[in-house]
PDB file of N, CA and C in Angstrom:
ATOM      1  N   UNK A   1      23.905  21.518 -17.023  1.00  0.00           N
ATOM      2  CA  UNK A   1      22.481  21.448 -17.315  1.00  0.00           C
ATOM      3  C   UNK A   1      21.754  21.052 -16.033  1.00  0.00           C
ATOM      4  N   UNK A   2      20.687  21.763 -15.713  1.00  0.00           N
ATOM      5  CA  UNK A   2      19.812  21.665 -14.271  1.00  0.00           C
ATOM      6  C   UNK A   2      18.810  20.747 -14.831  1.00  0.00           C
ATOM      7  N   UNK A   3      18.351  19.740 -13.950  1.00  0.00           N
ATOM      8  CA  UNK A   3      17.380  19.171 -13.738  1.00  0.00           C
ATOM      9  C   UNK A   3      15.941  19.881 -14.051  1.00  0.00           C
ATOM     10  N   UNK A   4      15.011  19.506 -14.860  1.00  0.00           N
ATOM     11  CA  UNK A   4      13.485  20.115 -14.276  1.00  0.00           C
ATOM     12  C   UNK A   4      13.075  19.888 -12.974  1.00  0.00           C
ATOM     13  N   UNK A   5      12.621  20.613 -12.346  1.00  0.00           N
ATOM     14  CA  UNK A   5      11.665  20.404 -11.631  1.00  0.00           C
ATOM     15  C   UNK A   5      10.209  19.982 -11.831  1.00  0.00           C
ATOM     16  N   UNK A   6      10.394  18.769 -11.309  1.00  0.00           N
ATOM     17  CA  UNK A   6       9.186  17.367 -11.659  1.00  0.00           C
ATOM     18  C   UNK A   6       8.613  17.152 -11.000  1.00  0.00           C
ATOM     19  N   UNK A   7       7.369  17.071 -10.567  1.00  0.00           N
ATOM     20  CA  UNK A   7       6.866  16.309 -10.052  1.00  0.00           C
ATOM     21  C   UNK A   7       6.577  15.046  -9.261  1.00  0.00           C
ATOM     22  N   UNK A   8       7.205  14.634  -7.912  1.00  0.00           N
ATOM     23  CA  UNK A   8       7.261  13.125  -7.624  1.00  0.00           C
ATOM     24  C   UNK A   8       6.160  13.005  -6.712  1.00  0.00           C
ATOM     25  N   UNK A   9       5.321  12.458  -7.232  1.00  0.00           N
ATOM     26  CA  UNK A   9       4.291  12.085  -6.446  1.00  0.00           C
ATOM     27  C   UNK A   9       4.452  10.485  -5.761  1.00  0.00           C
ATOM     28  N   UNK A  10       5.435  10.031  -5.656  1.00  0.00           N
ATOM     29  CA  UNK A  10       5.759   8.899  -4.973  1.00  0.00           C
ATOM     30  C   UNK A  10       7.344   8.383  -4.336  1.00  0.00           C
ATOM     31  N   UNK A  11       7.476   8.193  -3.728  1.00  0.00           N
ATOM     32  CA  UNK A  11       8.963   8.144  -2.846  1.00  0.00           C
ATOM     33  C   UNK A  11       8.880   6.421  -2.192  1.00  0.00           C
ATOM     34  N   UNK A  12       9.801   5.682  -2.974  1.00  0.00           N
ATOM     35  CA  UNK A  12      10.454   4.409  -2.181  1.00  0.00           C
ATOM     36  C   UNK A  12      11.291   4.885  -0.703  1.00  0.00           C
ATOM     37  N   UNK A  13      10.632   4.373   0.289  1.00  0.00           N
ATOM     38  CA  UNK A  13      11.352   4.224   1.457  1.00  0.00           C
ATOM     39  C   UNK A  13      11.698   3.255   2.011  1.00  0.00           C
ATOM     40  N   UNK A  14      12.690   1.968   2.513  1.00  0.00           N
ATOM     41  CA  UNK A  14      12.607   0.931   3.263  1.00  0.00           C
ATOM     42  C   UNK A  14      11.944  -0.075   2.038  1.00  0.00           C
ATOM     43  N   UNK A  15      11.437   0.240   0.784  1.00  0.00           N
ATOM     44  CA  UNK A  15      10.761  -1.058   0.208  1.00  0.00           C
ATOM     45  C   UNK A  15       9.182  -0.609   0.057  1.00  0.00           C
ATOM     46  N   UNK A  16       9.152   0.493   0.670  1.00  0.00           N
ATOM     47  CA  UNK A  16       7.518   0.673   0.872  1.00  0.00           C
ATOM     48  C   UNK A  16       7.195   2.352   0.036  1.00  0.00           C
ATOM     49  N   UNK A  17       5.998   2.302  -0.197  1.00  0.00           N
ATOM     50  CA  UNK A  17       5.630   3.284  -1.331  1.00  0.00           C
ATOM     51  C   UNK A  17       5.107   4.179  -0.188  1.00  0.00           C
ATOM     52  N   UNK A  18       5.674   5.669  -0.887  1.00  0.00           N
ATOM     53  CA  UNK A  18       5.093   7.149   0.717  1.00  0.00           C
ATOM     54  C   UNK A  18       4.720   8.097  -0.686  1.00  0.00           C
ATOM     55  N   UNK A  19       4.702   8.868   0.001  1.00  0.00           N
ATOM     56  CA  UNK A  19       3.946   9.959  -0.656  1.00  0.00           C
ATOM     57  C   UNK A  19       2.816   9.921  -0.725  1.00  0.00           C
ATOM     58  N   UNK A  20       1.752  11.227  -2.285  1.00  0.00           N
ATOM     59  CA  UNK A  20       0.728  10.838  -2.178  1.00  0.00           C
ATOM     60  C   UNK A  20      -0.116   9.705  -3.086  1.00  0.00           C
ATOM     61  N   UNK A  21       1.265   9.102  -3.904  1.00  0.00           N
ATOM     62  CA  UNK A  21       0.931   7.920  -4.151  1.00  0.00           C
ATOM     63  C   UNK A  21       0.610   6.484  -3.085  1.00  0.00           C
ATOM     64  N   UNK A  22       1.400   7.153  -2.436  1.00  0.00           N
ATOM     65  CA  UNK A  22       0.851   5.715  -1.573  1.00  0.00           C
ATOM     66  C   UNK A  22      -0.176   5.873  -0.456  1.00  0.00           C
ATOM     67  N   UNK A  23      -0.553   7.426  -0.254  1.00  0.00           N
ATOM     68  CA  UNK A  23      -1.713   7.574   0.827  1.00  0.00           C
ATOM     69  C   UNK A  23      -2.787   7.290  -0.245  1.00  0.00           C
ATOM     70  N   UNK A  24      -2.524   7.699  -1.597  1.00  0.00           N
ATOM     71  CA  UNK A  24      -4.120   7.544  -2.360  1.00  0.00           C
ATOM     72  C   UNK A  24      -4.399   5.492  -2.983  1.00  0.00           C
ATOM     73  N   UNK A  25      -3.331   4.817  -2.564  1.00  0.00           N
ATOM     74  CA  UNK A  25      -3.131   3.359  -2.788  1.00  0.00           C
ATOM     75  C   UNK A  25      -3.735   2.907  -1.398  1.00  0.00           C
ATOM     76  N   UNK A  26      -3.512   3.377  -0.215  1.00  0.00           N
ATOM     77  CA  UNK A  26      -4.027   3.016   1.225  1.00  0.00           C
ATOM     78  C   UNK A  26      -5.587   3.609   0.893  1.00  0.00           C
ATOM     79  N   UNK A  27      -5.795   4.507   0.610  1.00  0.00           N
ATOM     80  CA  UNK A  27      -7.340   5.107   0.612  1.00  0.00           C
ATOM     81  C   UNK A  27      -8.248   3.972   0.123  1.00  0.00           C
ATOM     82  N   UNK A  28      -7.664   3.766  -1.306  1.00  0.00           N
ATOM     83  CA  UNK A  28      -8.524   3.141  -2.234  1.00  0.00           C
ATOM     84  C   UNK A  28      -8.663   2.076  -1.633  1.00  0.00           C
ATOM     85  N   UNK A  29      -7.834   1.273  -1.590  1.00  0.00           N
ATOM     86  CA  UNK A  29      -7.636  -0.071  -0.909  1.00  0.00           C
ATOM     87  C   UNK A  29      -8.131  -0.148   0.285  1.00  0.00           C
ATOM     88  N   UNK A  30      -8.014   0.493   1.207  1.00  0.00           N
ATOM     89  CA  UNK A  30      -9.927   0.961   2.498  1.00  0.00           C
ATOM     90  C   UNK A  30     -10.676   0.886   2.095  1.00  0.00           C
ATOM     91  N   UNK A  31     -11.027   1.407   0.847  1.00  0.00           N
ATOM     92  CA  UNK A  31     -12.362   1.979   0.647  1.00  0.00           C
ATOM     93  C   UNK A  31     -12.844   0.160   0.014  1.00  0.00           C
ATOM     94  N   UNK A  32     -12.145  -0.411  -0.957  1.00  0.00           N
ATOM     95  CA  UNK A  32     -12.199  -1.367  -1.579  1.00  0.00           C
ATOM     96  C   UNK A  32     -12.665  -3.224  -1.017  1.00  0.00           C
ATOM     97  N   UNK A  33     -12.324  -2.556   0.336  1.00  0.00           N
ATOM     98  CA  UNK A  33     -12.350  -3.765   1.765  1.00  0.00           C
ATOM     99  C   UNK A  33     -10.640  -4.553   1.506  1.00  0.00           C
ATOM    100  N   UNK A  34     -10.059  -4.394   0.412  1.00  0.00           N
ATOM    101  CA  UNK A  34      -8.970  -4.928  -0.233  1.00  0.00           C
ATOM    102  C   UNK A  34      -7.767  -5.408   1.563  1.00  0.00           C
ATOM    103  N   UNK A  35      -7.692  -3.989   2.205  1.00  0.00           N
ATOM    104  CA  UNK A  35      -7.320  -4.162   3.434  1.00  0.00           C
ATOM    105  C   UNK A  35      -7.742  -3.587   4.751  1.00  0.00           C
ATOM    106  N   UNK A  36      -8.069  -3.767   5.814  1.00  0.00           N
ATOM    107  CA  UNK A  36      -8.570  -3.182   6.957  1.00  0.00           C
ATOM    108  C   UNK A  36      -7.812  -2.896   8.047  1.00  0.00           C
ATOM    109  N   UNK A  37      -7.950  -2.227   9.603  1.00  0.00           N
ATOM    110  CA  UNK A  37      -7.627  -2.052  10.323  1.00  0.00           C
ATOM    111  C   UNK A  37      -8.501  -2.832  11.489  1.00  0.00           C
ATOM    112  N   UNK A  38      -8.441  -3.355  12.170  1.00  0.00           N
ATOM    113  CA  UNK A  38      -8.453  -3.413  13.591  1.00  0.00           C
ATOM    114  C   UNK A  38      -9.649  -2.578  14.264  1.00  0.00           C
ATOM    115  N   UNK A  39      -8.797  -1.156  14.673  1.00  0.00           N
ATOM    116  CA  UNK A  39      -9.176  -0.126  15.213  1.00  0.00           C
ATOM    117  C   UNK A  39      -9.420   1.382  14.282  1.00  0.00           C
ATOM    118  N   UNK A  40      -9.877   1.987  14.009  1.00  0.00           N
ATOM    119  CA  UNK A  40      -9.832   3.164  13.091  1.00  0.00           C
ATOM    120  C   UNK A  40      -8.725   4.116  13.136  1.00  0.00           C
ATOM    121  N   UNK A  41      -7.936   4.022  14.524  1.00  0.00           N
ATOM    122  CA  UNK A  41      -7.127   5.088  15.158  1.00  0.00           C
ATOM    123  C   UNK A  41      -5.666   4.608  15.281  1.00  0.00           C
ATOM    124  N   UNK A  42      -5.757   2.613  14.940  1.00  0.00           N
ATOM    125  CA  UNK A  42      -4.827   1.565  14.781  1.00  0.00           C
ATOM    126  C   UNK A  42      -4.081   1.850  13.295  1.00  0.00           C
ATOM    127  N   UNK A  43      -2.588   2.101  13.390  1.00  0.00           N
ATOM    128  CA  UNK A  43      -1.927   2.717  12.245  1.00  0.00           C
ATOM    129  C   UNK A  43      -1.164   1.222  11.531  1.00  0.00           C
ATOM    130  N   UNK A  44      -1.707  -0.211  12.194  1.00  0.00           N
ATOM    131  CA  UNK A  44      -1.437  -1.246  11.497  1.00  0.00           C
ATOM    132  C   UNK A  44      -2.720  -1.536  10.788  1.00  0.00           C
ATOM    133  N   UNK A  45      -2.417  -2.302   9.783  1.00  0.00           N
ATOM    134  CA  UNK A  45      -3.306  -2.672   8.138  1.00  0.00           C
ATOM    135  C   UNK A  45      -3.262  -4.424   7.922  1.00  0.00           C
ATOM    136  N   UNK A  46      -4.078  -4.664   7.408  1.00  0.00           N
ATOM    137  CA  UNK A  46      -4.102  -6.399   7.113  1.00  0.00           C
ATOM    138  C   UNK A  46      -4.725  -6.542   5.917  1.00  0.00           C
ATOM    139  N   UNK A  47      -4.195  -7.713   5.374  1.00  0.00           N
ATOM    140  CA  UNK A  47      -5.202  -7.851   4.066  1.00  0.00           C
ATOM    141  C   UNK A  47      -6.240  -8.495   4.556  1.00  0.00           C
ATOM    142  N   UNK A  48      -7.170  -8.381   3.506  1.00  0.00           N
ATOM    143  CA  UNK A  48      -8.462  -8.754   3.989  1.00  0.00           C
ATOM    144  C   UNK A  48      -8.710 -10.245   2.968  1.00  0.00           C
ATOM    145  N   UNK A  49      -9.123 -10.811   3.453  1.00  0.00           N
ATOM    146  CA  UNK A  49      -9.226 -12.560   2.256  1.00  0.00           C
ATOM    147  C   UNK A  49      -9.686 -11.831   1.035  1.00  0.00           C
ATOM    148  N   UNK A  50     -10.751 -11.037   0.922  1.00  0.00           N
ATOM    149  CA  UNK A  50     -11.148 -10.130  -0.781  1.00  0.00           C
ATOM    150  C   UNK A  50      -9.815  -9.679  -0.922  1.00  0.00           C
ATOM    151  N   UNK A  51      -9.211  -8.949  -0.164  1.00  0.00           N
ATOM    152  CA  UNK A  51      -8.033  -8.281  -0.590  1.00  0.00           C
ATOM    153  C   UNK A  51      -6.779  -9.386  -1.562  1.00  0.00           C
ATOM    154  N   UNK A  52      -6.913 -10.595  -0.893  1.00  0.00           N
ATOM    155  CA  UNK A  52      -5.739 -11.697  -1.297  1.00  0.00           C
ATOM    156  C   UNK A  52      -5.911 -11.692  -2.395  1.00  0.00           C
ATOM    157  N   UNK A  53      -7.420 -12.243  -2.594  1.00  0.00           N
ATOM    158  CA  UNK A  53      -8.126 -12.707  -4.452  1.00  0.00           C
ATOM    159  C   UNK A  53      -7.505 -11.314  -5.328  1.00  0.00           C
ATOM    160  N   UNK A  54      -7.865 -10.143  -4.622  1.00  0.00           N
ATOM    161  CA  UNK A  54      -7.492  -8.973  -6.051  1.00  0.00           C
ATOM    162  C   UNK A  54      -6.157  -9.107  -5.875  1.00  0.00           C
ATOM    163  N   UNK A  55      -4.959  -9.106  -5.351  1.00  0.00           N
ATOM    164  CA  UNK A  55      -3.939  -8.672  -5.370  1.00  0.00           C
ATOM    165  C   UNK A  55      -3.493 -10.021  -6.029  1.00  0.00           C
ATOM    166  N   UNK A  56      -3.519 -11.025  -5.775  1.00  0.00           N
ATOM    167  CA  UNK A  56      -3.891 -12.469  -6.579  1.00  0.00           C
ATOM    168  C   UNK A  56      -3.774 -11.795  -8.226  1.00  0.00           C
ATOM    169  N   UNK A  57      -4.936 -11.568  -9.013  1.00  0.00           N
ATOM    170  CA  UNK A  57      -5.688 -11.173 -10.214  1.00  0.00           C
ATOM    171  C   UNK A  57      -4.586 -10.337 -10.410  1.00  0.00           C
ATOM    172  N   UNK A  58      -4.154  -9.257  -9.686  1.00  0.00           N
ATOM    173  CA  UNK A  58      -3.067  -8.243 -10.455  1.00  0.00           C
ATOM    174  C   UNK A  58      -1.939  -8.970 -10.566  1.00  0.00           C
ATOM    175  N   UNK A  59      -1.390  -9.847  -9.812  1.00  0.00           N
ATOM    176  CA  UNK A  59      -0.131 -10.960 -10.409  1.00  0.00           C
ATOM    177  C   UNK A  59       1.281 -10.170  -9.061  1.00  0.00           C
ATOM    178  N   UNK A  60      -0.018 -10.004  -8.089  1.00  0.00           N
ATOM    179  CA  UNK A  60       0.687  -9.703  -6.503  1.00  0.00           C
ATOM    180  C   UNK A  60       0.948 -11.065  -5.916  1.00  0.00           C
ATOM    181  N   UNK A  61       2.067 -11.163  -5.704  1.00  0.00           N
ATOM    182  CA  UNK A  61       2.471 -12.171  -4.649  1.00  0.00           C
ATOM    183  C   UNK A  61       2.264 -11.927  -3.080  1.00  0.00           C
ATOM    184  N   UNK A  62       0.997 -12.019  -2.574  1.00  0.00           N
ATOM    185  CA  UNK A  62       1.227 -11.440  -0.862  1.00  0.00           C
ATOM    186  C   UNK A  62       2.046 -12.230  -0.013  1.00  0.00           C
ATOM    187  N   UNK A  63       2.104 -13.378  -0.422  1.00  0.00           N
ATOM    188  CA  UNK A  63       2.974 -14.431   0.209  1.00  0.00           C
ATOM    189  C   UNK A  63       4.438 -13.829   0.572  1.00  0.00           C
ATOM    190  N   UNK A  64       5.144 -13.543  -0.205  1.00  0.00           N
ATOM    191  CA  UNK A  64       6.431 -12.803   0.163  1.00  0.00           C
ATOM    192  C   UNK A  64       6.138 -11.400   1.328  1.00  0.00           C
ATOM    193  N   UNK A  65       5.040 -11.207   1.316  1.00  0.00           N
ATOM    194  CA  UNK A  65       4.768 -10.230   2.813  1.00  0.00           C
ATOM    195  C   UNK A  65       5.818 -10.877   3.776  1.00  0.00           C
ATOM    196  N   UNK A  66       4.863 -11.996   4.547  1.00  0.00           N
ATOM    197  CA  UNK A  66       5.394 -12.306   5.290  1.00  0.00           C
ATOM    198  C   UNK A  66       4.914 -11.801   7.063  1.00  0.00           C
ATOM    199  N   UNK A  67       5.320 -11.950   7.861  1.00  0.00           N
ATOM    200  CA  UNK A  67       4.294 -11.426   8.695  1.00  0.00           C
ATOM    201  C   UNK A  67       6.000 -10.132   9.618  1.00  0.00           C
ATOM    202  N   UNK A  68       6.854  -9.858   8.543  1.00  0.00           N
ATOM    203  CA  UNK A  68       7.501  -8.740   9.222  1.00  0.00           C
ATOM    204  C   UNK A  68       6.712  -7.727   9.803  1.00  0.00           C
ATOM    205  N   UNK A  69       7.385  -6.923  10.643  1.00  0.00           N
ATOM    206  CA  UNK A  69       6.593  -6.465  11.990  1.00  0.00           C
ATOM    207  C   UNK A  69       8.025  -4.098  11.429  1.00  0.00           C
ATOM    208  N   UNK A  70       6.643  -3.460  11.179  1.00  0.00           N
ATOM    209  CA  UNK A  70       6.792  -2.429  10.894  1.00  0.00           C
ATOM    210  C   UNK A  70       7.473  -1.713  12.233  1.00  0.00           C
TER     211      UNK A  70
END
């Protein structure tokens, strides 16, 4: 028996969410102030203190981040 062919709109890599689930999770979360960049052209991200409080409210631990280095 073959598999369907499904749909994955999201791929675990390393711990971290790719696809276009996770470019449309980076979008929103720009758009949201939730996290920012630096530079516009800078491909590192930070939370933003608004960002802490929501991810806070969803029952996100940012603390376990940590300040590992991509």
């Amino acid at each position: 028996m073959s598999k369907p062919n499904l749909f994955k709109p999201a791929k675990l890599c390393y711990g971290h969410i790719g696809g276009k689930l996770g470019s449309l999770l980076v979008t929103s979360f720009l758009e949201k102030g939730w996290i920012a960049k630096d530079d516009p052209d800078d491909k590192h991200l930070y939370i933003t203190s608004k960002g802490e409080k929501e991810f806070q409210k969803l029952g996100i631990d940012i603390s376990q981040i940590g300040s590992e280095k991509a």
